[in-house]
N, C-alpha and C. Protein backbone atom coordinates (compact mmCIF):
# COMPACT_ATOMS: atom_id res chain seq x y z
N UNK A 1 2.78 14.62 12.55
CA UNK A 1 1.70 13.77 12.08
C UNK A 1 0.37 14.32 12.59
N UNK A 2 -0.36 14.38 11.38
CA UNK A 2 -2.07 14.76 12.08
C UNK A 2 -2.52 13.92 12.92
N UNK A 3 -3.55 13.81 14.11
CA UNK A 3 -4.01 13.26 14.47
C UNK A 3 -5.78 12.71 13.80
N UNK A 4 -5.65 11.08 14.25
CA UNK A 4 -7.24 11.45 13.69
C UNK A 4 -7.56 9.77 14.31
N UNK A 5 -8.70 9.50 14.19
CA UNK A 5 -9.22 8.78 14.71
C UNK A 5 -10.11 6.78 14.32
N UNK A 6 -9.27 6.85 12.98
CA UNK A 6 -9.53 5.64 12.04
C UNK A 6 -8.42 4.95 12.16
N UNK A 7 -8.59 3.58 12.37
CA UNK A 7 -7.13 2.60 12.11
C UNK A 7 -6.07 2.72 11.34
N UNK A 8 -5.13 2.19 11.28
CA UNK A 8 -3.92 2.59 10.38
C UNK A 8 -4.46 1.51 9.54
N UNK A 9 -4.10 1.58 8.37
CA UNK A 9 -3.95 0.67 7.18
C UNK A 9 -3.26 -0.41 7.02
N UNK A 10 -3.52 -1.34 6.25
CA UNK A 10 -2.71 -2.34 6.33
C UNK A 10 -2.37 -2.96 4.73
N UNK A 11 -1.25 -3.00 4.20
CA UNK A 11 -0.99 -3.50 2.59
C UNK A 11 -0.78 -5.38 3.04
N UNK A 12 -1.72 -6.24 2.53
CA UNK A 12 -1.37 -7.04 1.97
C UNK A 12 -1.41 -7.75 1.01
N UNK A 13 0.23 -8.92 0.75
CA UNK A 13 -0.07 -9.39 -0.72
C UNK A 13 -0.50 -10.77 -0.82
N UNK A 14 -1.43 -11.04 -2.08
CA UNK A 14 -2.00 -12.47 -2.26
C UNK A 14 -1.57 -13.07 -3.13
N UNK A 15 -1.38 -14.18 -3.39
CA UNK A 15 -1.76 -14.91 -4.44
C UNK A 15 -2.40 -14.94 -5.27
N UNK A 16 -2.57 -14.39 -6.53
CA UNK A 16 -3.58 -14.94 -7.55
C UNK A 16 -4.20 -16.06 -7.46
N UNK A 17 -3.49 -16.69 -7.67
CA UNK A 17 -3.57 -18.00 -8.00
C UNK A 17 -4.55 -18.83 -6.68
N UNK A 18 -4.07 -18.88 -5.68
CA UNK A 18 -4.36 -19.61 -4.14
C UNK A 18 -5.14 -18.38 -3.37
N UNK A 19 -4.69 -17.38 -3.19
CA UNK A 19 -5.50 -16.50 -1.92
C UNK A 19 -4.73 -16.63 -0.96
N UNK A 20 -3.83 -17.07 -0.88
CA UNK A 20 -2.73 -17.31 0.44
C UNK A 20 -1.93 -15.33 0.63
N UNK A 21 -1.69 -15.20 1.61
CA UNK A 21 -0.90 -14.09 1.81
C UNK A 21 0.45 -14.83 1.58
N UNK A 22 0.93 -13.49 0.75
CA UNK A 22 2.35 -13.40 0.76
C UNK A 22 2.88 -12.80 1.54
N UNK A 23 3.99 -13.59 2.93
CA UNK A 23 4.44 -12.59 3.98
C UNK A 23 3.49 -12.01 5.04
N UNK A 24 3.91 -11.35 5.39
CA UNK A 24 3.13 -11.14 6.58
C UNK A 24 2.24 -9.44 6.16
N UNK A 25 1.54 -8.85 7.14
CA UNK A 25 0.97 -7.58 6.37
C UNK A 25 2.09 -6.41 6.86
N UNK A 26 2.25 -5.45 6.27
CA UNK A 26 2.60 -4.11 6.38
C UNK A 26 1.73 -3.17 6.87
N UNK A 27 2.23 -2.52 8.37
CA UNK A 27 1.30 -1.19 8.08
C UNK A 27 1.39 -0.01 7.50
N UNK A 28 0.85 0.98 7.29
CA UNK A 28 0.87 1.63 6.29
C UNK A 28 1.74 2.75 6.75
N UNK A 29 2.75 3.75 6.33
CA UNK A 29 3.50 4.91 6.61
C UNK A 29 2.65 5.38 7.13
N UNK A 30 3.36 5.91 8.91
CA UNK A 30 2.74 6.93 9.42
C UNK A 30 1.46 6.54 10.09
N UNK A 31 1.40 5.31 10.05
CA UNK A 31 0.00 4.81 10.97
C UNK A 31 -1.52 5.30 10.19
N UNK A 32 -1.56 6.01 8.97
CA UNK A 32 -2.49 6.49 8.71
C UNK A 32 -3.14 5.46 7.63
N UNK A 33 -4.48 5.56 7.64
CA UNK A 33 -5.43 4.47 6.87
C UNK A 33 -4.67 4.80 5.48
N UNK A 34 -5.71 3.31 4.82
CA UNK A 34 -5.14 3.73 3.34
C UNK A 34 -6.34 4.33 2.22
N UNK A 35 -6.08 4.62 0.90
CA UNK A 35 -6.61 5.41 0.23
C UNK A 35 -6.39 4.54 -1.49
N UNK A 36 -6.26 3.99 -1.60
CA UNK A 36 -6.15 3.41 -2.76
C UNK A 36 -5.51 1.70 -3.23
N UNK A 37 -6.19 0.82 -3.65
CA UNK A 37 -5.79 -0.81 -3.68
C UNK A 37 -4.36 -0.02 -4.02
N UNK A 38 -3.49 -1.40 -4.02
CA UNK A 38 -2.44 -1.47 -4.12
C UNK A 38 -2.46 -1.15 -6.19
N UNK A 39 -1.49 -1.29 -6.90
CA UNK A 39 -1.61 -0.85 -8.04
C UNK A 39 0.15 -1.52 -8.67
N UNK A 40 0.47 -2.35 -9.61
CA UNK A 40 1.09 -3.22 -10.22
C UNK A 40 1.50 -2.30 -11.26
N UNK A 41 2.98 -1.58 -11.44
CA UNK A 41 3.43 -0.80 -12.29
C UNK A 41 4.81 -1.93 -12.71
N UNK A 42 4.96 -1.77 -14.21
CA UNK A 42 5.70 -2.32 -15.01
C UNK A 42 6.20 -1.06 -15.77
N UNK A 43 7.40 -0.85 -15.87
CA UNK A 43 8.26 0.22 -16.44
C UNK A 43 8.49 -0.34 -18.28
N UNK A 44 8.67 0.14 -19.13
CA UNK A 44 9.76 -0.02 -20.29
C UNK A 44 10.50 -1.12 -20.05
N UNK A 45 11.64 -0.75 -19.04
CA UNK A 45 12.70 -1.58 -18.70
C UNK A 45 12.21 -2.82 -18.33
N UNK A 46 11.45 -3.51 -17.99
CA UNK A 46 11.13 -4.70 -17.02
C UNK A 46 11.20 -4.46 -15.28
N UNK A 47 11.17 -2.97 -14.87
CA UNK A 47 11.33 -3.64 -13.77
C UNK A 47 9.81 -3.05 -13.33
N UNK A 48 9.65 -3.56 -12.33
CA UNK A 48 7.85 -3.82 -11.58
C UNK A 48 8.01 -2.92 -10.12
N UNK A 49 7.09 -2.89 -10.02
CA UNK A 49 6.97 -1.69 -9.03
C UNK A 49 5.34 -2.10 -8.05
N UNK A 50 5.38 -2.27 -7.07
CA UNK A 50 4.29 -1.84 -6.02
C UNK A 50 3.65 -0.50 -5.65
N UNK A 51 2.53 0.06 -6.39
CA UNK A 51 2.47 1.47 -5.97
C UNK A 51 1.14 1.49 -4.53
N UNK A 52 0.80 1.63 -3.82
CA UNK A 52 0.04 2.19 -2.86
C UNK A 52 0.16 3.50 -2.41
N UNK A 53 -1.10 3.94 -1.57
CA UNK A 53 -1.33 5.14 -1.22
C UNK A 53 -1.87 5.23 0.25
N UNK A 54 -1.60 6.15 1.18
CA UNK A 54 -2.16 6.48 2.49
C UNK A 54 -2.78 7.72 2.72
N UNK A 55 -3.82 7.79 3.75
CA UNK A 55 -4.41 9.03 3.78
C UNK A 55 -5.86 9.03 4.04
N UNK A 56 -6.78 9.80 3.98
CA UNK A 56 -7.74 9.93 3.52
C UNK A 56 -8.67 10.93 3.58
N UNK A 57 -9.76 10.99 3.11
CA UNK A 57 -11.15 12.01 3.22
C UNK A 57 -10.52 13.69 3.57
N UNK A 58 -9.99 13.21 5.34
CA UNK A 58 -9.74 14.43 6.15
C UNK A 58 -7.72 14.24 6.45
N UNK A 59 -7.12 13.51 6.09
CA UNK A 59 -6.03 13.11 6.32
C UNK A 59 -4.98 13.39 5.52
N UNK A 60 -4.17 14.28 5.66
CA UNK A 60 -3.27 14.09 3.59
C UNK A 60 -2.91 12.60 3.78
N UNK A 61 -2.33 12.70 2.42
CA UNK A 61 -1.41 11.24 2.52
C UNK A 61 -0.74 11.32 1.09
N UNK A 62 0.18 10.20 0.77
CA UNK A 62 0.83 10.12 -0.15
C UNK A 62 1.09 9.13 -0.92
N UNK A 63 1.39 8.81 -2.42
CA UNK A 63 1.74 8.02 -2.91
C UNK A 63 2.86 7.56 -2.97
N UNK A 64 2.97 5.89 -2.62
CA UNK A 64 4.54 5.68 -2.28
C UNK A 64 4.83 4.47 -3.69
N UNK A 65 5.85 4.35 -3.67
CA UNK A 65 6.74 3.25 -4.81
C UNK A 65 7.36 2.23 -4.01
N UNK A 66 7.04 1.12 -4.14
CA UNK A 66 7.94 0.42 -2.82
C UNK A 66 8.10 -1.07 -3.48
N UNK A 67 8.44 -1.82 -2.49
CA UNK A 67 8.61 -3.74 -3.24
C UNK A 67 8.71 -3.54 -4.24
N UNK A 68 10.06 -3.80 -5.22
CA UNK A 68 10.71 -4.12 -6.43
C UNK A 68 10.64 -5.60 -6.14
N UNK A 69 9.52 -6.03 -7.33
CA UNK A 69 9.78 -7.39 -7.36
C UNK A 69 10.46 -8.08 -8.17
């Protein structure tokens, strides 16, 4: 892991509707900040997908697929 000197990131989910968090927060793979809102993928099939990203400026990072809702 690179080292570097910005907080780790944190994914959390809301409510539309209310603003309430859903669950508690996640930090981000690898302790490294994040790099992109979260992003709501729907396949063909019906199934849904959570996409986020970590990283930044000076940091790699990566796009992950995660929470099948």
């Amino acid at each position: 892991m690179q080292e570097h000197e910005r907080l780790a990131g944190r994914l959390i989910l809301l409510n539309g509707a209310t603003g309430n968090s859903i669950g508690r927060y996640l930090a981000m793979p690898g302790g490294l900040e994040t790099c992109m809102s979260p992003v709501l993928h729907i396949l063909d099939d019906g199934s849904t997908y959570i996409l986020f990203g970590h990283g930044g400026e000076t940091v790699p990072g990566r796009i992950w697929q995660s929470f099948t809702v």
